[in-house]
C-alpha atoms as a PDB file:
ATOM      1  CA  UNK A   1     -84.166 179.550-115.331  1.00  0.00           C
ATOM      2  CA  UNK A   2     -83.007 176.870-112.993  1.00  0.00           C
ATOM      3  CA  UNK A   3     -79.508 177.614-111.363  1.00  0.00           C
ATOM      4  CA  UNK A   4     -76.843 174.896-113.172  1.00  0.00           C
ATOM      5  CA  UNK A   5     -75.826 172.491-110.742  1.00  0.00           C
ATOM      6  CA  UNK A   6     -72.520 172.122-112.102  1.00  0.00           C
ATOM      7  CA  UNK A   7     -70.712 174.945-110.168  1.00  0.00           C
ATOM      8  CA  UNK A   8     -72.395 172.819-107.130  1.00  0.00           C
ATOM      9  CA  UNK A   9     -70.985 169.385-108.175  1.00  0.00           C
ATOM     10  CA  UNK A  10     -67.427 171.015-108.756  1.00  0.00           C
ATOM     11  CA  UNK A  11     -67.156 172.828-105.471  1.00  0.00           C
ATOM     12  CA  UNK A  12     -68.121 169.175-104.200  1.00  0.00           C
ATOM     13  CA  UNK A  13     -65.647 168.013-106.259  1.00  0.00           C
ATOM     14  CA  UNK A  14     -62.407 170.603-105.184  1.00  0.00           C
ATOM     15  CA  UNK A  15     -64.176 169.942-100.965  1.00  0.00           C
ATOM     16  CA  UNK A  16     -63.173 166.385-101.030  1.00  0.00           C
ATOM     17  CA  UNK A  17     -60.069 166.751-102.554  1.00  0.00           C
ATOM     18  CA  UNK A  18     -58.877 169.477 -99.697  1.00  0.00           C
ATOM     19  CA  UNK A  19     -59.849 166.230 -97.101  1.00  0.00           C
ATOM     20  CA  UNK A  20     -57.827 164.177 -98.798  1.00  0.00           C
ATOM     21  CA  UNK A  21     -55.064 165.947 -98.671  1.00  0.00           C
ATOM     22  CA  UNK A  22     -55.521 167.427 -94.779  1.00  0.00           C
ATOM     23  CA  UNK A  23     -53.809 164.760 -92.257  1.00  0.00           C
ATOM     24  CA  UNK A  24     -55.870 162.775 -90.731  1.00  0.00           C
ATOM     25  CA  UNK A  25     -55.664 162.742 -87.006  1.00  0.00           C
ATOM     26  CA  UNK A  26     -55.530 159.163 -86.133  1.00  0.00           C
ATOM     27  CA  UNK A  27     -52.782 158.482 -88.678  1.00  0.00           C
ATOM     28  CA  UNK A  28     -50.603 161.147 -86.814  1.00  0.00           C
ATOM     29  CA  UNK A  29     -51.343 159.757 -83.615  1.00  0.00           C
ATOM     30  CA  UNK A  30     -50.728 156.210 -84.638  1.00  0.00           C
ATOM     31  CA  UNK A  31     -47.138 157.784 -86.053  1.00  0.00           C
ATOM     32  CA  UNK A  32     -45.745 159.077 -83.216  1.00  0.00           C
ATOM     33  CA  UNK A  33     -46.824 156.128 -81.290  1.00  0.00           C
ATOM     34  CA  UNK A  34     -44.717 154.577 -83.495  1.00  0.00           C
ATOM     35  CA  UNK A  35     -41.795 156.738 -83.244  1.00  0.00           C
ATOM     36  CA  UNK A  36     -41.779 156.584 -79.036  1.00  0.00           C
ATOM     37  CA  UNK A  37     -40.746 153.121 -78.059  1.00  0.00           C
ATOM     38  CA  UNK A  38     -39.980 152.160 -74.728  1.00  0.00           C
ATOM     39  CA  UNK A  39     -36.241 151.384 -73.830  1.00  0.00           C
ATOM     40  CA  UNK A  40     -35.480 147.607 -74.078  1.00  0.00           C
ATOM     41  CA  UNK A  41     -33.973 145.582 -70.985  1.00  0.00           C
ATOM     42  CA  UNK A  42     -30.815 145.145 -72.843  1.00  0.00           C
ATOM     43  CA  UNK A  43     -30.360 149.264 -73.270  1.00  0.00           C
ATOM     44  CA  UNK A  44     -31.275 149.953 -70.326  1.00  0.00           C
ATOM     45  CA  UNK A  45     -28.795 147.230 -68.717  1.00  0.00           C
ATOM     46  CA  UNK A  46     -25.722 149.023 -70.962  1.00  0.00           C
ATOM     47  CA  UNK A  47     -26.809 152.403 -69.890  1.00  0.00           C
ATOM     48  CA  UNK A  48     -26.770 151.800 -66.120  1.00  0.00           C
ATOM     49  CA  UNK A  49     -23.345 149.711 -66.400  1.00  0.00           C
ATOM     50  CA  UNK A  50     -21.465 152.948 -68.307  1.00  0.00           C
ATOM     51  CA  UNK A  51     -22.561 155.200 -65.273  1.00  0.00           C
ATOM     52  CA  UNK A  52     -21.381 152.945 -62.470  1.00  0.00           C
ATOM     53  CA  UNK A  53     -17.830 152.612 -64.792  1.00  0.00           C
ATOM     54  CA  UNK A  54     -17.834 156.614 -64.633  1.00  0.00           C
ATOM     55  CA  UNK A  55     -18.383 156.941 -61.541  1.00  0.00           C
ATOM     56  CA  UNK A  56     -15.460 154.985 -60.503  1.00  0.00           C
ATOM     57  CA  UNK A  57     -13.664 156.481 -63.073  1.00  0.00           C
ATOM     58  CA  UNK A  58     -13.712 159.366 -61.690  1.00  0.00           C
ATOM     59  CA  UNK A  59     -13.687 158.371 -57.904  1.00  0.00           C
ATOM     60  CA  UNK A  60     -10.409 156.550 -58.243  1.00  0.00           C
ATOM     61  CA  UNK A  61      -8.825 159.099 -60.377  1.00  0.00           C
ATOM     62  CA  UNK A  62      -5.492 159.849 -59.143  1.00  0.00           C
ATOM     63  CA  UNK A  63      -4.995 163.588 -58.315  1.00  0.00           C
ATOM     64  CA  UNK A  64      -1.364 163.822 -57.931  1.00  0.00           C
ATOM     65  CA  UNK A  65      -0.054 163.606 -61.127  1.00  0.00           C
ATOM     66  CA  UNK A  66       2.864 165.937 -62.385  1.00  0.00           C
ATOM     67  CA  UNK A  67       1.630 168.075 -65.815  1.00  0.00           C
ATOM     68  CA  UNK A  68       2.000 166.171 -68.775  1.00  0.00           C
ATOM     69  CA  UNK A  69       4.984 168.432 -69.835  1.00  0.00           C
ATOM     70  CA  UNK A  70       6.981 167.344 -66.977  1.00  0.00           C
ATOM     71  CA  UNK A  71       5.688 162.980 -67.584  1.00  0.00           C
ATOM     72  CA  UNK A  72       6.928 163.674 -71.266  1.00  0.00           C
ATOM     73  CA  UNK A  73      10.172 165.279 -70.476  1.00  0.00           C
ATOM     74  CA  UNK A  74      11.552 164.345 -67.215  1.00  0.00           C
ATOM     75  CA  UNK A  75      15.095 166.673 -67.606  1.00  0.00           C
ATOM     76  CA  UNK A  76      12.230 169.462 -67.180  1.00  0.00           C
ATOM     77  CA  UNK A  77      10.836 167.772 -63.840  1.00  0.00           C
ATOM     78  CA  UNK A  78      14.234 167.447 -62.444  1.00  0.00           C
ATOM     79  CA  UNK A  79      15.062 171.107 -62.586  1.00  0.00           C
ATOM     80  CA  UNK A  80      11.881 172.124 -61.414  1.00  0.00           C
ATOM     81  CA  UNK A  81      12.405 169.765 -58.168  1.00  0.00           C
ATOM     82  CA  UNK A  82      16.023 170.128 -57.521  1.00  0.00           C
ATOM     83  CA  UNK A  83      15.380 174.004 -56.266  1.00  0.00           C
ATOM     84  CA  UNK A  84      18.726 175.095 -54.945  1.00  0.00           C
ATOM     85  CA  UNK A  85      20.424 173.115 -57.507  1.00  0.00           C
ATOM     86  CA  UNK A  86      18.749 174.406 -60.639  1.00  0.00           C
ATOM     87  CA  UNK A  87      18.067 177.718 -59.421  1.00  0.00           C
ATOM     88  CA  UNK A  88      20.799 180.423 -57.872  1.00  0.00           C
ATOM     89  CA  UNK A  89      20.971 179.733 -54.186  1.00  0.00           C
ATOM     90  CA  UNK A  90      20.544 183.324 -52.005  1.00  0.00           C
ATOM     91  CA  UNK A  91      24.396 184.396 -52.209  1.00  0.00           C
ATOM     92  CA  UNK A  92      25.413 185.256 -48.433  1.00  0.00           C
ATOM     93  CA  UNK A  93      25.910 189.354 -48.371  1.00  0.00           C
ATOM     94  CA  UNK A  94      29.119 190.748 -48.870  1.00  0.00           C
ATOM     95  CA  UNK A  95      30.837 191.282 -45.521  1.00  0.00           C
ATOM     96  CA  UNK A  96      33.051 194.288 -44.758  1.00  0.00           C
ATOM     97  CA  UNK A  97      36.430 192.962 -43.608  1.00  0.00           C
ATOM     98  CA  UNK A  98      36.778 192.784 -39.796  1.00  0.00           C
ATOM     99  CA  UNK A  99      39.749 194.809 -38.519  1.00  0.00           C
ATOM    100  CA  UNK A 100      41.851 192.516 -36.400  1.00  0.00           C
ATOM    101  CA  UNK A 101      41.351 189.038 -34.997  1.00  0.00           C
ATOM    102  CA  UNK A 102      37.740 187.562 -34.036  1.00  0.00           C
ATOM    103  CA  UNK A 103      37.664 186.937 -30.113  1.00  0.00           C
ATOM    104  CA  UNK A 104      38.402 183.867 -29.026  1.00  0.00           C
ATOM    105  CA  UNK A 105      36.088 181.854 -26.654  1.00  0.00           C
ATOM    106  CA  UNK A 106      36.246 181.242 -23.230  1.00  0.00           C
ATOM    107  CA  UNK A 107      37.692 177.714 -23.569  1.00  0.00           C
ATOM    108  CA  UNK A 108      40.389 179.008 -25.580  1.00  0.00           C
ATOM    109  CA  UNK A 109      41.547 181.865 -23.689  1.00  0.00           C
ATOM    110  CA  UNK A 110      45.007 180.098 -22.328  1.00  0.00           C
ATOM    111  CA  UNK A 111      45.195 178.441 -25.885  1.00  0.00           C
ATOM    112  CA  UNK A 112      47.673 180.474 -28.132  1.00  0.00           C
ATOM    113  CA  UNK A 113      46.731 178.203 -31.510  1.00  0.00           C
ATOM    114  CA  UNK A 114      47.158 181.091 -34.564  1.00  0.00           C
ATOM    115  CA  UNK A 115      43.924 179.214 -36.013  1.00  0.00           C
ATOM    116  CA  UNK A 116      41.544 178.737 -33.639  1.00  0.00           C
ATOM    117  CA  UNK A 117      38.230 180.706 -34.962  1.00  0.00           C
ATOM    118  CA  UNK A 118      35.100 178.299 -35.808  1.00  0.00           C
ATOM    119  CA  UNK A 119      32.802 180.741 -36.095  1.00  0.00           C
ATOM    120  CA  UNK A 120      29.778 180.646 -39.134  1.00  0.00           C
ATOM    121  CA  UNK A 121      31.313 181.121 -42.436  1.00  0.00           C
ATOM    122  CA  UNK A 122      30.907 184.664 -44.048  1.00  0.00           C
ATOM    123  CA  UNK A 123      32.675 185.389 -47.647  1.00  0.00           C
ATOM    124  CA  UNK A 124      33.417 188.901 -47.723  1.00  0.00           C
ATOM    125  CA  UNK A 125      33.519 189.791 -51.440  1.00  0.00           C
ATOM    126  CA  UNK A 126      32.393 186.679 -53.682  1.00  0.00           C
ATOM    127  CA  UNK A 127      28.880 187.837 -54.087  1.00  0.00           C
ATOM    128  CA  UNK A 128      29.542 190.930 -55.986  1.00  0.00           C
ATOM    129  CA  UNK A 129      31.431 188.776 -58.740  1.00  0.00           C
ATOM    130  CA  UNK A 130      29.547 185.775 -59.323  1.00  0.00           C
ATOM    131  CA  UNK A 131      25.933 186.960 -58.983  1.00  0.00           C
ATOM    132  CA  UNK A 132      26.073 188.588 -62.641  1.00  0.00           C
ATOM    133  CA  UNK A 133      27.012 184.781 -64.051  1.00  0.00           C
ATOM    134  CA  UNK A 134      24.040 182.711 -63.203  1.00  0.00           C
ATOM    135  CA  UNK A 135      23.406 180.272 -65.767  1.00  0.00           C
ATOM    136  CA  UNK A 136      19.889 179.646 -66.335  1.00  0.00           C
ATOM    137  CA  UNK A 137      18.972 175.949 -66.756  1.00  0.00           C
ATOM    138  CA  UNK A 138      17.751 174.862 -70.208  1.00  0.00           C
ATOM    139  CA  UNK A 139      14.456 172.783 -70.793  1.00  0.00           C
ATOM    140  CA  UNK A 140      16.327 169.661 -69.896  1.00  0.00           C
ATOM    141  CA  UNK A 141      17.739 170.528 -66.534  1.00  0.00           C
ATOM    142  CA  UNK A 142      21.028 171.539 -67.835  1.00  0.00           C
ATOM    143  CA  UNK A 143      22.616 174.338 -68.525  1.00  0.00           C
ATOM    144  CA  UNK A 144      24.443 176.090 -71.556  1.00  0.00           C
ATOM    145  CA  UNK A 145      28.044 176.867 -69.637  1.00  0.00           C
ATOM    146  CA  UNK A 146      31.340 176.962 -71.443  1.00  0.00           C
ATOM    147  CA  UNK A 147      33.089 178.353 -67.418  1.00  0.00           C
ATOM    148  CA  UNK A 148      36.531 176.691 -66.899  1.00  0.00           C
ATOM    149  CA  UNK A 149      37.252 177.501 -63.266  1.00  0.00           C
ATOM    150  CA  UNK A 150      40.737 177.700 -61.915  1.00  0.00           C
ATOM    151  CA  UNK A 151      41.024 177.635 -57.795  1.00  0.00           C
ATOM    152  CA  UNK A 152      43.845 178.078 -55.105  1.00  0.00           C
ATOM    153  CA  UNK A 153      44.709 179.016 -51.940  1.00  0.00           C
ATOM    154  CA  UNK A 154      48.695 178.935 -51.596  1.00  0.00           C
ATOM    155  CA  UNK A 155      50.196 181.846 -53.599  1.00  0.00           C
ATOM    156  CA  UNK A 156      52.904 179.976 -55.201  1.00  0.00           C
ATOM    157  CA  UNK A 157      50.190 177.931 -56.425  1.00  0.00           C
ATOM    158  CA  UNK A 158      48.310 181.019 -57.642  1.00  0.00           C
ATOM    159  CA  UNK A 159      51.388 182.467 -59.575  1.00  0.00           C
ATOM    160  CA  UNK A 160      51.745 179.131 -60.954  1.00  0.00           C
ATOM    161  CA  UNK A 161      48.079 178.948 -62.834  1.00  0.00           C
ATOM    162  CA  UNK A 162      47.883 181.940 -63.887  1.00  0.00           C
ATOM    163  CA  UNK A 163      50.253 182.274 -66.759  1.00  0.00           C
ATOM    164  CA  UNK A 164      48.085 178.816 -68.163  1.00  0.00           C
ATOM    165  CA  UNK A 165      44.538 180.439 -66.952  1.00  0.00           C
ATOM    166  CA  UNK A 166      45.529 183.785 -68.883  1.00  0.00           C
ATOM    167  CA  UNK A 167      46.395 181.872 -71.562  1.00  0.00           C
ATOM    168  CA  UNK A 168      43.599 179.985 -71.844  1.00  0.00           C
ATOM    169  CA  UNK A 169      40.855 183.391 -71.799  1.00  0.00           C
ATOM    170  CA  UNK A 170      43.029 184.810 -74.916  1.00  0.00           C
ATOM    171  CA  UNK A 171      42.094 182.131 -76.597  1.00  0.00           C
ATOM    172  CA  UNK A 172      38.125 182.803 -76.083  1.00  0.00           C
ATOM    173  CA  UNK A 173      37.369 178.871 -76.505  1.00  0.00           C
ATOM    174  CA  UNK A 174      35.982 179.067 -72.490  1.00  0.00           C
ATOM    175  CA  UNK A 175      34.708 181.561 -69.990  1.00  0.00           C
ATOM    176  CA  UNK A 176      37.326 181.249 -67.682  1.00  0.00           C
ATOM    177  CA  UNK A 177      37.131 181.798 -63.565  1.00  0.00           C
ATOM    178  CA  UNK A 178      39.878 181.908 -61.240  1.00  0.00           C
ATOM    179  CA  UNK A 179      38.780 181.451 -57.628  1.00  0.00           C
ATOM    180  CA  UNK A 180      41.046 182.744 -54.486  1.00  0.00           C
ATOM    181  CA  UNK A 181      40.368 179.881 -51.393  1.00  0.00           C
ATOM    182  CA  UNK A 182      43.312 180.854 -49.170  1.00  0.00           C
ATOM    183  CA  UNK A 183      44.132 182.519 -45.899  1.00  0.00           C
ATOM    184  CA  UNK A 184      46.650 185.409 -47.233  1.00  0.00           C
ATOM    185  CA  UNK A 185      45.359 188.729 -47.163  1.00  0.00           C
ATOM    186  CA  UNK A 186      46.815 189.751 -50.469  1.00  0.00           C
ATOM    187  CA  UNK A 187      44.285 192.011 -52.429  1.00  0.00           C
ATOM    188  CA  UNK A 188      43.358 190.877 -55.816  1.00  0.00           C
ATOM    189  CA  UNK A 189      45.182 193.852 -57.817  1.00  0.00           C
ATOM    190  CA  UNK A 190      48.029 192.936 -55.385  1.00  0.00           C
ATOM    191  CA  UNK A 191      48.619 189.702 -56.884  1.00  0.00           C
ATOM    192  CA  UNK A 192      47.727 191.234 -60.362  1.00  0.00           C
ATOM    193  CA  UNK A 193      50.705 193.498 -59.772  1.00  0.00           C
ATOM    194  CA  UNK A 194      53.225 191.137 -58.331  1.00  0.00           C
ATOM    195  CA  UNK A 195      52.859 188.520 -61.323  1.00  0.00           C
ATOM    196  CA  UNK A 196      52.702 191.685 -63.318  1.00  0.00           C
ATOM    197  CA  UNK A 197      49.439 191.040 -65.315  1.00  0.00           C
ATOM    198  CA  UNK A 198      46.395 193.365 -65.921  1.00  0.00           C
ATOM    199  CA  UNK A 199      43.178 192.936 -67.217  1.00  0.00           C
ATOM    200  CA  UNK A 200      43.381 193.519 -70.781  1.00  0.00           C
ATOM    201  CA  UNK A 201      46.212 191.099 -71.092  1.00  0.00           C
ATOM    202  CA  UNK A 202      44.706 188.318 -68.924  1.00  0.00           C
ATOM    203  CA  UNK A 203      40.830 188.867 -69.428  1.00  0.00           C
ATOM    204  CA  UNK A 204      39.658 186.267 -66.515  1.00  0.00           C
ATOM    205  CA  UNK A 205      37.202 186.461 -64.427  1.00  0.00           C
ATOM    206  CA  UNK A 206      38.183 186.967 -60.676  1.00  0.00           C
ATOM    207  CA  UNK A 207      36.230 185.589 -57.557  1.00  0.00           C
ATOM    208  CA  UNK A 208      37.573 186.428 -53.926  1.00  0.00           C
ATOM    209  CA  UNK A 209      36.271 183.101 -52.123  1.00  0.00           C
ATOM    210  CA  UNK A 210      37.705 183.584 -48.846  1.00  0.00           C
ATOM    211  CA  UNK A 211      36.143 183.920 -45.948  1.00  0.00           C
ATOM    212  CA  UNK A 212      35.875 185.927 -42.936  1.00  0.00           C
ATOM    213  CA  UNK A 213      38.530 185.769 -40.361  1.00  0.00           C
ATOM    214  CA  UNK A 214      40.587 183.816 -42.549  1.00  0.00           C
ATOM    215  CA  UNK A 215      43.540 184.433 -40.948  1.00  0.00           C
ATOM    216  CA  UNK A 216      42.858 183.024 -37.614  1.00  0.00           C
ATOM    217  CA  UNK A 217      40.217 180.232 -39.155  1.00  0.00           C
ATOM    218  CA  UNK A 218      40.913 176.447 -38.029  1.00  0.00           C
ATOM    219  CA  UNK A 219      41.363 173.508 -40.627  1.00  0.00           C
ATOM    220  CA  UNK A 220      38.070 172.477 -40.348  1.00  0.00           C
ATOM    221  CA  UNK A 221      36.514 175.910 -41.053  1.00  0.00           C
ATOM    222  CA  UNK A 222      39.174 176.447 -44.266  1.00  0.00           C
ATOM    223  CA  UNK A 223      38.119 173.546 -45.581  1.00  0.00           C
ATOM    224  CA  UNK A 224      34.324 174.015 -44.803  1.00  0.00           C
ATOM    225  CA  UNK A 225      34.888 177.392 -46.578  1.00  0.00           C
ATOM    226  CA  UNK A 226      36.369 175.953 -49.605  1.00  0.00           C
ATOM    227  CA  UNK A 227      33.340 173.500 -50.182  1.00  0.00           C
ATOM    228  CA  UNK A 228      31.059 176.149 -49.748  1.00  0.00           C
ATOM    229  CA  UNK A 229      32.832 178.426 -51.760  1.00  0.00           C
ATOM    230  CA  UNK A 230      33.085 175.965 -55.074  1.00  0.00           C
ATOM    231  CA  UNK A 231      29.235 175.343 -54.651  1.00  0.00           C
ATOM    232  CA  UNK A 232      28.440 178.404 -55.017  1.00  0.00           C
ATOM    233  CA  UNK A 233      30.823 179.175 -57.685  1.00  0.00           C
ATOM    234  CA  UNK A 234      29.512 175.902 -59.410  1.00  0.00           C
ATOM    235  CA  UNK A 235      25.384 176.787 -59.159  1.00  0.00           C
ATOM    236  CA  UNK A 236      26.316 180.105 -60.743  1.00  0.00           C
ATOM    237  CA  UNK A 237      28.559 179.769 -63.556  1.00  0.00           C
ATOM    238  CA  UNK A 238      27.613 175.972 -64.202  1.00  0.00           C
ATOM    239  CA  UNK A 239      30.871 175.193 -64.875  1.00  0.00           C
ATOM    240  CA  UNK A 240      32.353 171.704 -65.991  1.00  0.00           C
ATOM    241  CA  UNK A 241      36.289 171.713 -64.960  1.00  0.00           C
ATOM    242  CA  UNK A 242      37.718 172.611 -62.148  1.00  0.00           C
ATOM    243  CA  UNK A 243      41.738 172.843 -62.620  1.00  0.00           C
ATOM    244  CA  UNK A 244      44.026 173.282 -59.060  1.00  0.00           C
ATOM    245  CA  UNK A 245      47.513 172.537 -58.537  1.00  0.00           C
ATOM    246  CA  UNK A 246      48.656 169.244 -57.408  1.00  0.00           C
ATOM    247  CA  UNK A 247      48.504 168.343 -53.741  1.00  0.00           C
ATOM    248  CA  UNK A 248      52.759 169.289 -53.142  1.00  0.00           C
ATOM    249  CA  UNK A 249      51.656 173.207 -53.997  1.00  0.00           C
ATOM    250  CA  UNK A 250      48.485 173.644 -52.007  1.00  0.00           C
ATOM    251  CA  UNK A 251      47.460 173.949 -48.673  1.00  0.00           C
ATOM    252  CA  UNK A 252      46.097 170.396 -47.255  1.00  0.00           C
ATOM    253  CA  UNK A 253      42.378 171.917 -45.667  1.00  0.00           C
ATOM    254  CA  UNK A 254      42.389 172.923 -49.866  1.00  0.00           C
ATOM    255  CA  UNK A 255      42.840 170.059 -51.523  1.00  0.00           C
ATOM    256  CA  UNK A 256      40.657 168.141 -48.988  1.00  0.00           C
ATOM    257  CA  UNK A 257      37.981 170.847 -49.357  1.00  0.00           C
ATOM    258  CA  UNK A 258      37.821 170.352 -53.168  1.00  0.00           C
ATOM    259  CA  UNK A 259      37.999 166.626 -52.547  1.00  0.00           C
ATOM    260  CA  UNK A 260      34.898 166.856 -50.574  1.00  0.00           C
ATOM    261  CA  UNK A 261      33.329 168.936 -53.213  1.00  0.00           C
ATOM    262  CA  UNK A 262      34.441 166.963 -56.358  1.00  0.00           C
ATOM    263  CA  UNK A 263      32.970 163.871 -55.058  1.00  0.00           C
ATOM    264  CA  UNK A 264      29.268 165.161 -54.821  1.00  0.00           C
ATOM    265  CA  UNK A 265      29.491 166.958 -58.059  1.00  0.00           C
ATOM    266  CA  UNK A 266      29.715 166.089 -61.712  1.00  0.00           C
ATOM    267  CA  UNK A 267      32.270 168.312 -62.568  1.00  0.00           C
ATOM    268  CA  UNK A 268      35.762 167.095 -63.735  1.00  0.00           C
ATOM    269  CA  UNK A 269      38.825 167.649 -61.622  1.00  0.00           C
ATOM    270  CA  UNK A 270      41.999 167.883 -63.181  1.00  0.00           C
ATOM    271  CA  UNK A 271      44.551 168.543 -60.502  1.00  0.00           C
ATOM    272  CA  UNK A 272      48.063 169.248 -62.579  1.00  0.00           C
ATOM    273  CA  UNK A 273      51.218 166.541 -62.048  1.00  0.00           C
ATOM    274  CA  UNK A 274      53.520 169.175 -63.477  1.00  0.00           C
ATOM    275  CA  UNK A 275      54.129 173.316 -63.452  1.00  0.00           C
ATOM    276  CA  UNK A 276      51.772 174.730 -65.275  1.00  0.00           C
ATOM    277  CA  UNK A 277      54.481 175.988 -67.609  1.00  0.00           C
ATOM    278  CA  UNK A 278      54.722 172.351 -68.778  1.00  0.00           C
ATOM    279  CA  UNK A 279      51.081 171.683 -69.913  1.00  0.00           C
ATOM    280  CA  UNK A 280      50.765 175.284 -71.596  1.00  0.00           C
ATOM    281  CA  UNK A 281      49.260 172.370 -74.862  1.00  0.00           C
ATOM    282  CA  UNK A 282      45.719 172.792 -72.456  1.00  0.00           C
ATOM    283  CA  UNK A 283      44.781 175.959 -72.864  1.00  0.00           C
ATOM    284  CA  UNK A 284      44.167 175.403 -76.681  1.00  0.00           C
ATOM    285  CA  UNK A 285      41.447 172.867 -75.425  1.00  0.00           C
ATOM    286  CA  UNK A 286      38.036 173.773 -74.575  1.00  0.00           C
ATOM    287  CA  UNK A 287      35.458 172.317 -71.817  1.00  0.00           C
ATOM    288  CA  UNK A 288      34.500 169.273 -73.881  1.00  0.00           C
ATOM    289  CA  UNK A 289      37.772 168.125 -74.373  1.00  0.00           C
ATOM    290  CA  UNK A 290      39.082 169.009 -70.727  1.00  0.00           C
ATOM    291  CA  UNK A 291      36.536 166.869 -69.166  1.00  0.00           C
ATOM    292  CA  UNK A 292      37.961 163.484 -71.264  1.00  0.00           C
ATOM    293  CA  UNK A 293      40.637 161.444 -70.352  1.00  0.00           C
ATOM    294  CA  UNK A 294      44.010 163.392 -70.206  1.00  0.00           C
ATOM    295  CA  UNK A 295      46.251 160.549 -68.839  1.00  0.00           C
ATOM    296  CA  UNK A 296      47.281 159.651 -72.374  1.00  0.00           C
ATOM    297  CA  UNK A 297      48.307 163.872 -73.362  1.00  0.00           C
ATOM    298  CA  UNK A 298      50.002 163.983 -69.869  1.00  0.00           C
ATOM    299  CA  UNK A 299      52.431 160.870 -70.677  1.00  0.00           C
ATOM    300  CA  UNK A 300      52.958 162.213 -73.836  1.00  0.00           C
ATOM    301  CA  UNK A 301      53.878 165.851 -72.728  1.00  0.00           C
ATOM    302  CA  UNK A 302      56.246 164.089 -70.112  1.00  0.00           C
ATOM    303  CA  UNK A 303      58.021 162.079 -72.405  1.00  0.00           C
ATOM    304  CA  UNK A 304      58.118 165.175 -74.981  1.00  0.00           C
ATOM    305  CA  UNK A 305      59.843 167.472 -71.948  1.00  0.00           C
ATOM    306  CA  UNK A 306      62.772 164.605 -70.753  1.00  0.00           C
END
């Protein structure tokens, strides 16, 4: 029997139907030729342009820019830049008292002046009391500082502020500071006793500001001291009033000291027109109101006492 030719024709059949299916290699060919074009002018033109921008971009790029958190807040670049003043300047070491007066130089020897020392200015106790208030500045440049700061260097001036400073630290409205600027050599419990307060009854905060040699110290050097000494009391506690006697009960190298001082500072100076006794009404204020206008409360208070 003859072999069927049908199983023949069918595998014929099922060959040229797995061609048709299998890609064809010119078609692929002729489709990626397709696909792959070559850049236009135009492109090309666009491309070249962006790189030469870049490149100056980046050539010209300034490089001394501040951080963007100091362009967005500029209270924040101030106390980063104003070093000393934002930060605590290095307190000068505390100095052991020298026994006796400095010697005095050769030019001076036939001068008999009681105040003839010059010498570099040394405070001999205020760094052990002020170091431990240092006020660090806030994000803005500022400070968070409710310090009222009493100063003087005459004792009756000092006997006259304290019964208003004492007041003023019972009432716990302000950190309060008194500050000793003068030439005496009166201990600090010394004048505690004599004006017979303590420290539980007058909770302020003490500072010994005077300086080395104080005793035989000229004008000039006084009054050098006194700046010096407020500065220093002012970049640590941050304080925002300064209140002194009047110019009648202080010493004049004082109140030209705190002159000097007041006028290169933000800090309000109230410098009392009365005793102290007479403008008790001040104590029940606190920093924010001491540094407004008091003319109109002193008028009043001086009409109130006639």
């Amino acid at each position: 029997m003859l072999p069927s030719k049908r199983p023949y024709l069918a595998d014929e059949e099922l060959g040229k139907k797995d061609d048709d299916h299998r890609p064809r290699t010119g078609q692929k060919q002729l489709w990626r030729a397709k696909q792959w074009r070559a850049p236009r002018p135009r492109r090309l033109i666009i491309g070249i342009i962006l790189l030469c921008l870049l490149y100056l971009f980046f050539k010209n790029m300034p490089t001394d820019l501040p951080p963007a958190v100091e362009r967005l807040h500029p209270g924040f670049t101030q106390a980063r830049q104003s070093g000393g003043k934002s930060w605590p300047p290095t307190m000068p070491s505390s100095v052991t008292p020298a026994k006796g007066p400095p010697p005095r130089a050769d030019s001076q020897t036939n001068i008999k002046e009681d105040f003839y020392y010059e010498g570099e200015i040394r405070f001999n106790a205020l760094a052990r009391t002020l170091q431990r208030f240092w006020k660090p500045p806030t994000r803005h440049g500022g400070s968070i500082s409710r310090a009222v700061v009493f100063a003087g260097s005459n004792l009756r001036s000092v006997s006259d502020l304290l019964p208003l400073a004492c007041r003023m630290a019972d009432q716990k409205i302000n950190e309060v500071h008194f500050v000793l600027m003068g030439r005496d050599d009166v201990s600090i419990e010394g004048i505690q006793r004599v004006n017979d307060i303590n420290e539980v009854d007058c909770p302020i905060i003490w500072h010994d500001s005077r300086p080395d040699y104080a005793q035989w110290s000229t004008e000039t050097r006084m009054e050098r001291a006194v700046t010096a000494g407020l500065s220093y009391v002012h970049s640590y506690t941050r304080s925002r009033v300064l209140i002194t006697q009047g110019e009648t009960w202080e010493d004049r190298f004082f109140t030209e000291g705190v002159g000097r001082k007041i006028s290169k500072s933000e800090v309000t100076h109230i410098s009392l027109p009365t005793a102290a006794r007479n403008v008790m009404w001040i104590s029940m204020l606190d920093s924010d109101a001491l540094k407004g206008d008091l003319t109109a409360m002193w008028q009043s208070s001086q009409h109130a006492n006639v």
